[in-house]
N, C-alpha and C. Protein backbone atom coordinates (compact mmCIF):
# COMPACT_ATOMS: atom_id res chain seq x y z
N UNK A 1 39.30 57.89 18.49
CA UNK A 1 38.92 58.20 17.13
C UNK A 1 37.44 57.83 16.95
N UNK A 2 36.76 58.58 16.70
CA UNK A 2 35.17 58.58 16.21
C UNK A 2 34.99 57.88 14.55
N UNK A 3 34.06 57.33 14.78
CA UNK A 3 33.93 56.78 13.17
C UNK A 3 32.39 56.90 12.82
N UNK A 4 32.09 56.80 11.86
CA UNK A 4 30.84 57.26 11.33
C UNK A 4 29.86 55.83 11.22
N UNK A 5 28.74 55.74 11.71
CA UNK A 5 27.87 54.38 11.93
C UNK A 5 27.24 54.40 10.26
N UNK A 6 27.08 53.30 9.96
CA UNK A 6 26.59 53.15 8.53
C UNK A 6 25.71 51.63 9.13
N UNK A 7 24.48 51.72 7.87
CA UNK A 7 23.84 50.25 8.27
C UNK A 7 24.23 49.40 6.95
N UNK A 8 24.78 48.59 6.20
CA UNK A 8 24.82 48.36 5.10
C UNK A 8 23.72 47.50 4.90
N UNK A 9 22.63 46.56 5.30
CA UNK A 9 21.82 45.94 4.90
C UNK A 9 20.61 45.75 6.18
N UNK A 10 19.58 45.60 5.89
CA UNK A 10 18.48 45.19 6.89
C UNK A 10 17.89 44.26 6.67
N UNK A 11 16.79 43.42 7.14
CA UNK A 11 16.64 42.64 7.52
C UNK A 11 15.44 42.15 6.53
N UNK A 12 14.96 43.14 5.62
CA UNK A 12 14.29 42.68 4.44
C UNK A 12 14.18 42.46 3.42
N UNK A 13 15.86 42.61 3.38
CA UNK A 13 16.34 42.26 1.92
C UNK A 13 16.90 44.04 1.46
N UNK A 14 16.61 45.08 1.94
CA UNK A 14 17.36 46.19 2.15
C UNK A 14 18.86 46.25 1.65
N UNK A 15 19.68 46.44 0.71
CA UNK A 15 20.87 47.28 1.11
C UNK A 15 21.19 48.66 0.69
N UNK A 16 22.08 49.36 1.45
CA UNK A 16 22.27 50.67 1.35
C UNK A 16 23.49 50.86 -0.11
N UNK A 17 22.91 51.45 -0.87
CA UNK A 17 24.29 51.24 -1.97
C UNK A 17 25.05 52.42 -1.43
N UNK A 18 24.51 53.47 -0.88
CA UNK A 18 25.30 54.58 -0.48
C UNK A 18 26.64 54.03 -0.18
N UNK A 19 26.46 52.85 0.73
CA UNK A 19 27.51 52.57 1.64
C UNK A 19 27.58 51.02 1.66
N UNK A 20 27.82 50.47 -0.42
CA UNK A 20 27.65 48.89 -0.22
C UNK A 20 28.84 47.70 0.14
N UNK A 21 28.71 46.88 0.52
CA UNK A 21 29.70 46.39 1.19
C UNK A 21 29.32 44.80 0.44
N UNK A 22 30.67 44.65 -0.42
CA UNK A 22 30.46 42.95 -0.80
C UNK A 22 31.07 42.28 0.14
N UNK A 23 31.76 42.78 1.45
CA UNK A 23 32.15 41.94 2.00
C UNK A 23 31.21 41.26 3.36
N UNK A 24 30.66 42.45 3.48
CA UNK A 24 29.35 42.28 4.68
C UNK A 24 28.13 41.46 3.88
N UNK A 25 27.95 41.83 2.39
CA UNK A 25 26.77 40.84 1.74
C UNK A 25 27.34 39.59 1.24
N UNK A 26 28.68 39.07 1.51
CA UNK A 26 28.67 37.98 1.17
C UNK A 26 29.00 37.16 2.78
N UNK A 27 29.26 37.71 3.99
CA UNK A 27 29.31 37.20 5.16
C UNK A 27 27.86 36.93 5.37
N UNK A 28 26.41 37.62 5.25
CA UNK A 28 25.55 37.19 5.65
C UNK A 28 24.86 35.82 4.57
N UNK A 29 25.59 35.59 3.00
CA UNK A 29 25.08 34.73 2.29
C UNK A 29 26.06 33.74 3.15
N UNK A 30 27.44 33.92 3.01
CA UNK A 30 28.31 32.72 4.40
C UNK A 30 27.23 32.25 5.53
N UNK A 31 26.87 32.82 6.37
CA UNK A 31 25.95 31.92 7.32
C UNK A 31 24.74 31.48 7.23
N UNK A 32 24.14 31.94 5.95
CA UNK A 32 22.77 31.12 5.28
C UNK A 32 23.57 29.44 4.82
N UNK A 33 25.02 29.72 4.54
CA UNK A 33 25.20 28.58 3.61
C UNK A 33 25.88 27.65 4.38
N UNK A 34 27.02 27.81 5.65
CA UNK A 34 27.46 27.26 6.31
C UNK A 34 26.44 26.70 7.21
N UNK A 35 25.01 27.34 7.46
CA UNK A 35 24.18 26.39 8.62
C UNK A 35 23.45 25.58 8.04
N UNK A 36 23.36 25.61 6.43
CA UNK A 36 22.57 24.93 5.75
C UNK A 36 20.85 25.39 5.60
N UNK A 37 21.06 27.10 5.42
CA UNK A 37 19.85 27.51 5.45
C UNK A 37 19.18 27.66 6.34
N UNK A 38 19.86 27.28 7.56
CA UNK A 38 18.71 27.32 8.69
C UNK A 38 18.95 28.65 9.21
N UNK A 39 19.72 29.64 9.18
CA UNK A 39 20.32 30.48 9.78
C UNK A 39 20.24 31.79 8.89
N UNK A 40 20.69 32.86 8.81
CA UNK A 40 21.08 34.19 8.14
C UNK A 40 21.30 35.30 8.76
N UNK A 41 22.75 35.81 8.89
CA UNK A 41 22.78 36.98 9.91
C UNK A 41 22.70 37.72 9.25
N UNK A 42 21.55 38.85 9.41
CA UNK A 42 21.13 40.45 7.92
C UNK A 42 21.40 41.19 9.16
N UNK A 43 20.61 42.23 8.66
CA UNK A 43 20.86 44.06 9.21
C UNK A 43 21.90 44.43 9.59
N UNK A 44 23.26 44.53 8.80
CA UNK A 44 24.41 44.54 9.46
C UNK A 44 24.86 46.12 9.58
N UNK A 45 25.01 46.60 10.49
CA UNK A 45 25.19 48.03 10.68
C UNK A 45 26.34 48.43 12.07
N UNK A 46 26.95 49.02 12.06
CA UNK A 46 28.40 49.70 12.65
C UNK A 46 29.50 50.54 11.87
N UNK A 47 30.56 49.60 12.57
CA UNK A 47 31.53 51.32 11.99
C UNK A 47 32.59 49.99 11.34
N UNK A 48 33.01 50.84 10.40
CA UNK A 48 34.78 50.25 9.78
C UNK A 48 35.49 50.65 10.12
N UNK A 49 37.09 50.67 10.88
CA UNK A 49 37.58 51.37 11.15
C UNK A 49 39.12 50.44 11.13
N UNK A 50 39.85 50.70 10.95
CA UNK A 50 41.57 49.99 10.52
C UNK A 50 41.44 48.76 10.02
N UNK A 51 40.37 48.39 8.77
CA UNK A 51 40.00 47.42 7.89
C UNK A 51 39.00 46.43 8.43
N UNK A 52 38.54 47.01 9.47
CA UNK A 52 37.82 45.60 10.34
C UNK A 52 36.21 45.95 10.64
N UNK A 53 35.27 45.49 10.72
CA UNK A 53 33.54 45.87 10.87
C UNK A 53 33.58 45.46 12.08
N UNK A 54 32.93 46.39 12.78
CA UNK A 54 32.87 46.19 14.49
C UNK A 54 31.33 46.40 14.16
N UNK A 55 30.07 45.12 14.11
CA UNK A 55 28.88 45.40 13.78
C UNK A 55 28.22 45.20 15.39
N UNK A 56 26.86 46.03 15.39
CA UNK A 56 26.10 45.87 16.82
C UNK A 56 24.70 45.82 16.12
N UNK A 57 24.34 45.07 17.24
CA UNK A 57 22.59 44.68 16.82
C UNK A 57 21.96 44.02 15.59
N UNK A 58 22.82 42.52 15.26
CA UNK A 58 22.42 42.28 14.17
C UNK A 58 21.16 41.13 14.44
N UNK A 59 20.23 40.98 12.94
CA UNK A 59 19.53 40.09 13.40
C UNK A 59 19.67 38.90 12.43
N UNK A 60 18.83 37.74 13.50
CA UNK A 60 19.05 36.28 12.71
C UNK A 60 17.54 36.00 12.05
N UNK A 61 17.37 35.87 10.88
CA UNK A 61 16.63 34.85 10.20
C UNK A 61 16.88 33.45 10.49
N UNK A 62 15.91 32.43 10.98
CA UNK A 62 16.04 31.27 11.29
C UNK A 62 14.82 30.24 10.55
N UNK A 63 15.06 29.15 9.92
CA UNK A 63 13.71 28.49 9.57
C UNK A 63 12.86 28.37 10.58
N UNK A 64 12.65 28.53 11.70
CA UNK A 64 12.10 28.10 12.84
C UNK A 64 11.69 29.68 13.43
N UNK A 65 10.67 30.20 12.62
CA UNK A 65 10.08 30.95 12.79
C UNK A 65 9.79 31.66 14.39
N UNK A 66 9.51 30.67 14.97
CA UNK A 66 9.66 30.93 16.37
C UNK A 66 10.71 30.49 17.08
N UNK A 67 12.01 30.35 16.68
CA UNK A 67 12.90 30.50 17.57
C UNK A 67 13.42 31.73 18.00
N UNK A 68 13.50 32.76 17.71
CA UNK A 68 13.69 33.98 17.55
C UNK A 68 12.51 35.04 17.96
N UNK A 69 11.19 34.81 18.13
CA UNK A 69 10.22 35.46 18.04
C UNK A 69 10.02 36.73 19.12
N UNK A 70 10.58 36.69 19.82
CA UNK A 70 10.64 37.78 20.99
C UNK A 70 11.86 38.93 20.47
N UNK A 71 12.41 38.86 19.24
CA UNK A 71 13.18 39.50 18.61
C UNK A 71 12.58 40.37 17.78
N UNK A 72 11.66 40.32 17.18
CA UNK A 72 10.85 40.40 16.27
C UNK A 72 11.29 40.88 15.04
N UNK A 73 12.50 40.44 14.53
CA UNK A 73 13.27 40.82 14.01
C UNK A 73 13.44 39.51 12.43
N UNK A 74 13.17 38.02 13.16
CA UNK A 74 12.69 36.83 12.43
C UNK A 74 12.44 37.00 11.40
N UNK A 75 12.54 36.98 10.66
CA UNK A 75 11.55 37.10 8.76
C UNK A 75 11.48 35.76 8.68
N UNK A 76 12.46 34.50 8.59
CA UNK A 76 12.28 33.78 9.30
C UNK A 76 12.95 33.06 7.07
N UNK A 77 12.38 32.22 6.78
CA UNK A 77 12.59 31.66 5.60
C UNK A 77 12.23 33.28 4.40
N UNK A 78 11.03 33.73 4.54
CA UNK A 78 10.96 34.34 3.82
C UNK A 78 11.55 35.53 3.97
N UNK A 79 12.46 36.17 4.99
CA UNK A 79 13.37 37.21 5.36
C UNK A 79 14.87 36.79 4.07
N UNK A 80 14.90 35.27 4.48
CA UNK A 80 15.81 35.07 3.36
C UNK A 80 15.88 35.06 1.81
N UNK A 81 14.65 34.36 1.59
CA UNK A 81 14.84 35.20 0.47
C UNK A 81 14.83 36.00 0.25
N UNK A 82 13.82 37.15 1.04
CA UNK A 82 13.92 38.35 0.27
C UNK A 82 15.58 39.16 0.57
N UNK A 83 16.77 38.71 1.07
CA UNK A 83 18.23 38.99 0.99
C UNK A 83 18.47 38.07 -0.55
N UNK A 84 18.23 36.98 -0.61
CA UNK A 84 18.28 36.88 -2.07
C UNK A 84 18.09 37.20 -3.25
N UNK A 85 16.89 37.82 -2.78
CA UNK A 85 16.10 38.72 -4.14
C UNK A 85 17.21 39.72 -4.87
N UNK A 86 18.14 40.25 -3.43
CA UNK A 86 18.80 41.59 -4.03
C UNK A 86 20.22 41.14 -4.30
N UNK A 87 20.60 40.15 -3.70
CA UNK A 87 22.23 39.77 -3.06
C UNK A 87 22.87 39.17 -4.67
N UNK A 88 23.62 39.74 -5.64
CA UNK A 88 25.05 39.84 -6.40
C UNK A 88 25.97 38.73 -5.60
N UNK A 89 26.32 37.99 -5.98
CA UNK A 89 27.21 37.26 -5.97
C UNK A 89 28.55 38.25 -6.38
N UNK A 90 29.69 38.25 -5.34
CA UNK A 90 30.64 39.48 -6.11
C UNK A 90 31.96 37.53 -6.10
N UNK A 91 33.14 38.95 -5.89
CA UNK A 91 34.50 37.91 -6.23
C UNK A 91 34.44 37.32 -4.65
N UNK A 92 33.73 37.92 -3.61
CA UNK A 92 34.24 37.16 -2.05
C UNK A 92 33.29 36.29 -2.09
N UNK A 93 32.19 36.15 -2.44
CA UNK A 93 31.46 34.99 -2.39
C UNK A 93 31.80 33.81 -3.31
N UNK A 94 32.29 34.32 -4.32
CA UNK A 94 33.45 32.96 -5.32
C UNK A 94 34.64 32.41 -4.43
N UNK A 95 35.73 33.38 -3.95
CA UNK A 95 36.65 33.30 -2.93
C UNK A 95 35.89 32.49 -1.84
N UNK A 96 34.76 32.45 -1.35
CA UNK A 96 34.49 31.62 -0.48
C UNK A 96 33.62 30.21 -0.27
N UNK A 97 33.96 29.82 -1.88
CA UNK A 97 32.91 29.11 -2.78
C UNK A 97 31.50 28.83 -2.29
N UNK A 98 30.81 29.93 -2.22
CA UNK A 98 29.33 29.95 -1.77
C UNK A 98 28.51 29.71 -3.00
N UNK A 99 27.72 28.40 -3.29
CA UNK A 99 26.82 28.29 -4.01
C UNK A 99 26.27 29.67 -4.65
N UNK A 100 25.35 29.25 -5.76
CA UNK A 100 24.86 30.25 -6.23
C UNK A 100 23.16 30.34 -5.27
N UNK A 101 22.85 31.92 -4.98
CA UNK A 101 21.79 31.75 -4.04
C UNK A 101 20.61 31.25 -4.62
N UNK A 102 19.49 30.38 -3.85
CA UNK A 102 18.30 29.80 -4.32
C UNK A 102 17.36 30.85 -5.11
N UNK A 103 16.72 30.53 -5.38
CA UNK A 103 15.85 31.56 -6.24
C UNK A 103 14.83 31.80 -5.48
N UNK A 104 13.79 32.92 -5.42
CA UNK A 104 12.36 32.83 -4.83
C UNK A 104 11.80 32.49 -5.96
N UNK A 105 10.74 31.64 -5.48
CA UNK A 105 9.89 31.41 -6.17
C UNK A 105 8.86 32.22 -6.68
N UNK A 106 8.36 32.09 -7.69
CA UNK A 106 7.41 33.87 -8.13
C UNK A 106 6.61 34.40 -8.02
N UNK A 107 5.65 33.52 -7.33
CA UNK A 107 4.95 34.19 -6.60
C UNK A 107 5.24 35.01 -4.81
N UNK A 108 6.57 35.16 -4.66
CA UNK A 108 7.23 35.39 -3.37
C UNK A 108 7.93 36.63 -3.69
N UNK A 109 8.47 36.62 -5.40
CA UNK A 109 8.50 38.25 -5.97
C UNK A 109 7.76 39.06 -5.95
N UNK A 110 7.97 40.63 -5.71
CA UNK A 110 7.44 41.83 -6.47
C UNK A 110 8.51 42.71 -7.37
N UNK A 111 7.66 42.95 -8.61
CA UNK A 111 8.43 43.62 -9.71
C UNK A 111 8.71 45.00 -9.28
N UNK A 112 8.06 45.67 -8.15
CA UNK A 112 8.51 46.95 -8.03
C UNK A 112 9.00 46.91 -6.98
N UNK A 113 9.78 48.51 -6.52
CA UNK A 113 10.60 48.51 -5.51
C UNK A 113 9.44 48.50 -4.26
N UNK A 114 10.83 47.76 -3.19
CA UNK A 114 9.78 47.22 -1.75
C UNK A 114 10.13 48.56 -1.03
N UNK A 115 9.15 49.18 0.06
CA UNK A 115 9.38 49.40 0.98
C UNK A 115 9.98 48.70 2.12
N UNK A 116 10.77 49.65 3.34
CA UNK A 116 11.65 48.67 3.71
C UNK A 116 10.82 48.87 5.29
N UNK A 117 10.17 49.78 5.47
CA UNK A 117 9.19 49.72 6.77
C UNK A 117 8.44 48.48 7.16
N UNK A 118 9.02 48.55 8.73
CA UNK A 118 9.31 46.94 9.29
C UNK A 118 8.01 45.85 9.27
N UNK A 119 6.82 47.06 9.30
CA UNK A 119 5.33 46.47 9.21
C UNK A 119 5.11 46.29 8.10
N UNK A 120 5.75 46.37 6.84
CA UNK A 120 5.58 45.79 5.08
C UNK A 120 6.01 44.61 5.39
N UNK A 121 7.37 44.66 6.49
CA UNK A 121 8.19 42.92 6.16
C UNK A 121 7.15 41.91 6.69
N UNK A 122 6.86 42.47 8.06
CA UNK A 122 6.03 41.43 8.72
C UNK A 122 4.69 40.95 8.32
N UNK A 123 4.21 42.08 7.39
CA UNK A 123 2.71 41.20 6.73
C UNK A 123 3.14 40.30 5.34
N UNK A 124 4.51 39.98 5.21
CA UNK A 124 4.64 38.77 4.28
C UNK A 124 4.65 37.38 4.53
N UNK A 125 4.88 37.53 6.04
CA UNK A 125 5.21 36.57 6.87
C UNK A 125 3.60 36.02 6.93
N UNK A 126 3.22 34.62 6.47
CA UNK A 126 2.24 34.37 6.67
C UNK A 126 2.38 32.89 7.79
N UNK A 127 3.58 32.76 8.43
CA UNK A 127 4.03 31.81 9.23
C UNK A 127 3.12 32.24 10.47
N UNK A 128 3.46 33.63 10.51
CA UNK A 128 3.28 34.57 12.31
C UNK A 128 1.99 34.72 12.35
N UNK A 129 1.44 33.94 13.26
CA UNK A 129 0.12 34.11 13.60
C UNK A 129 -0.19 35.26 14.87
N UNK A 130 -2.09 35.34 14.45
CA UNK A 130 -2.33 36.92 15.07
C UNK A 130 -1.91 37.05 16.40
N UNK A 131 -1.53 36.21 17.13
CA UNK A 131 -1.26 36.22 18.67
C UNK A 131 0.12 36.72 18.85
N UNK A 132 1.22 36.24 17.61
CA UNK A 132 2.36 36.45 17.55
C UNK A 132 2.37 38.06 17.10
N UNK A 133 2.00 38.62 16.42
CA UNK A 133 1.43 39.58 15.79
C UNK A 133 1.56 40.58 17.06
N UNK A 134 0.67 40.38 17.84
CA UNK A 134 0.40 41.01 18.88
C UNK A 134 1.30 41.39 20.02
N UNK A 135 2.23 40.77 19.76
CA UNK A 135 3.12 40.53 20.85
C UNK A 135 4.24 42.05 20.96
N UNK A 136 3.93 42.94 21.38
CA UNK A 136 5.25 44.18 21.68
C UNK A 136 4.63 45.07 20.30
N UNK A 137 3.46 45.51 20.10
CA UNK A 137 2.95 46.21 18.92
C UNK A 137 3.86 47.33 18.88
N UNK A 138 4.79 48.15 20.02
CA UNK A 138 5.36 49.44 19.86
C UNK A 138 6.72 49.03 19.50
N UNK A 139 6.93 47.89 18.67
CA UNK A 139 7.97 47.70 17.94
C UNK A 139 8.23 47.33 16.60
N UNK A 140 7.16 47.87 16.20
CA UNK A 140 7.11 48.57 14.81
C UNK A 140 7.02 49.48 14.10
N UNK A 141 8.35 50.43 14.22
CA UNK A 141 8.58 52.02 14.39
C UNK A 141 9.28 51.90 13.46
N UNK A 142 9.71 52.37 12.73
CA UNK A 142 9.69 52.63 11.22
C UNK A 142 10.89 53.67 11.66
N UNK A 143 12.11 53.55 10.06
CA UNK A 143 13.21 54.76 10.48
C UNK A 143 13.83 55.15 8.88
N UNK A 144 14.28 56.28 9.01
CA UNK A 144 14.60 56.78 8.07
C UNK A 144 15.23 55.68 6.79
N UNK A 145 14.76 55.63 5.73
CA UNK A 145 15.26 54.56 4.35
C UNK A 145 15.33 55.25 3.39
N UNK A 146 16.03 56.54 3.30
CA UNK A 146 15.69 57.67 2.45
C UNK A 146 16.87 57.28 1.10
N UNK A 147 18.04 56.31 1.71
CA UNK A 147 19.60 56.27 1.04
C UNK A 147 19.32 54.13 0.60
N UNK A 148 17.71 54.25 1.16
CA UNK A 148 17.77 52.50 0.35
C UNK A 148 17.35 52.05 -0.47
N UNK A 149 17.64 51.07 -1.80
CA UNK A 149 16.76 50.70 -2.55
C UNK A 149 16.73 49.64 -2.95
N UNK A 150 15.86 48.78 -3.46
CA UNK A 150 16.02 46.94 -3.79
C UNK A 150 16.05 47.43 -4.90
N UNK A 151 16.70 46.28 -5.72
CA UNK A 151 16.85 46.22 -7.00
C UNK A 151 16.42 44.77 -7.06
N UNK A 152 15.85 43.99 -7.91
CA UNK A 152 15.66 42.68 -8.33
C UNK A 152 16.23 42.74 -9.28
N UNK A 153 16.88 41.22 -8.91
CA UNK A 153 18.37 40.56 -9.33
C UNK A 153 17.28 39.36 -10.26
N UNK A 154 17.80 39.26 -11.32
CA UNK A 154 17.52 38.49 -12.45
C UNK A 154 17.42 36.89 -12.21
């Protein structure tokens, strides 16, 4: 049986409402909260298929900016918030008594909608220095976000 690939969230705070999933956005607020912030599994994308998410290629936000860095995938603290910026608290994140998420601070907001192209995320990052920067430049290829949009959450 073939099933249809959907991404429900990426890695910059991105989710797809086409195809929104409170159960996949409250599993990635689950491992921000169970590691104690140090952690966040985003870009969650695969198939559903007899009630279950079979996800591939997800990435980790880590405080430790460079633990991850050959991933380039890191947002790193500020990857997390910006999943906060957008992330609703539904009934599975009550069901799994997950705090209420931290706030960004406001100067770390923008009032209009973000682009989700991967070279917008990475020039927020003012952790990643130019050497890091440099590192695998042909992996910042940009892909269709035609079905995404942030909303800022109050």
């Amino acid at each position: 049986m073939h099933q249809a690939w959907h991404k429900w969230n990426n890695n910059s705070g991105g989710v797809s409402l086409g195809e929104y999933s409170t159960i996949l956005q409250a599993f990635s607020h689950w491992t921000y909260h169970i590691t104690a912030g140090r952690l966040m599994v985003v870009d969650l994308q695969g198939v559903k298929a007899e009630g279950a998410y079979l996800l591939t290629d997800p990435a980790i936000h880590c405080d430790n900016i460079l633990r991850f860095k050959h991933t380039r995938t890191n947002l790193g603290v500020k990857g997390m918030h910006r999943f906060f910026r957008t992330h609703v608290c539904s009934a599975v994140c009550s069901k799994l008594e997950l705090p209420v998420p931290p706030t960004s601070s406001s100067s770390d907001r923008n009032p209009t909608n973000e682009s989700f192209e991967y070279y917008e995320a990475l020039d927020a990052i003012d952790e990643i220095n130019e050497q890091t920067l440099a590192f695998e430049p042909n992996m910042l290829g940009t892909e269709n976000n035609s079905d995404w949009e942030t909303i800022e959450c109050p």
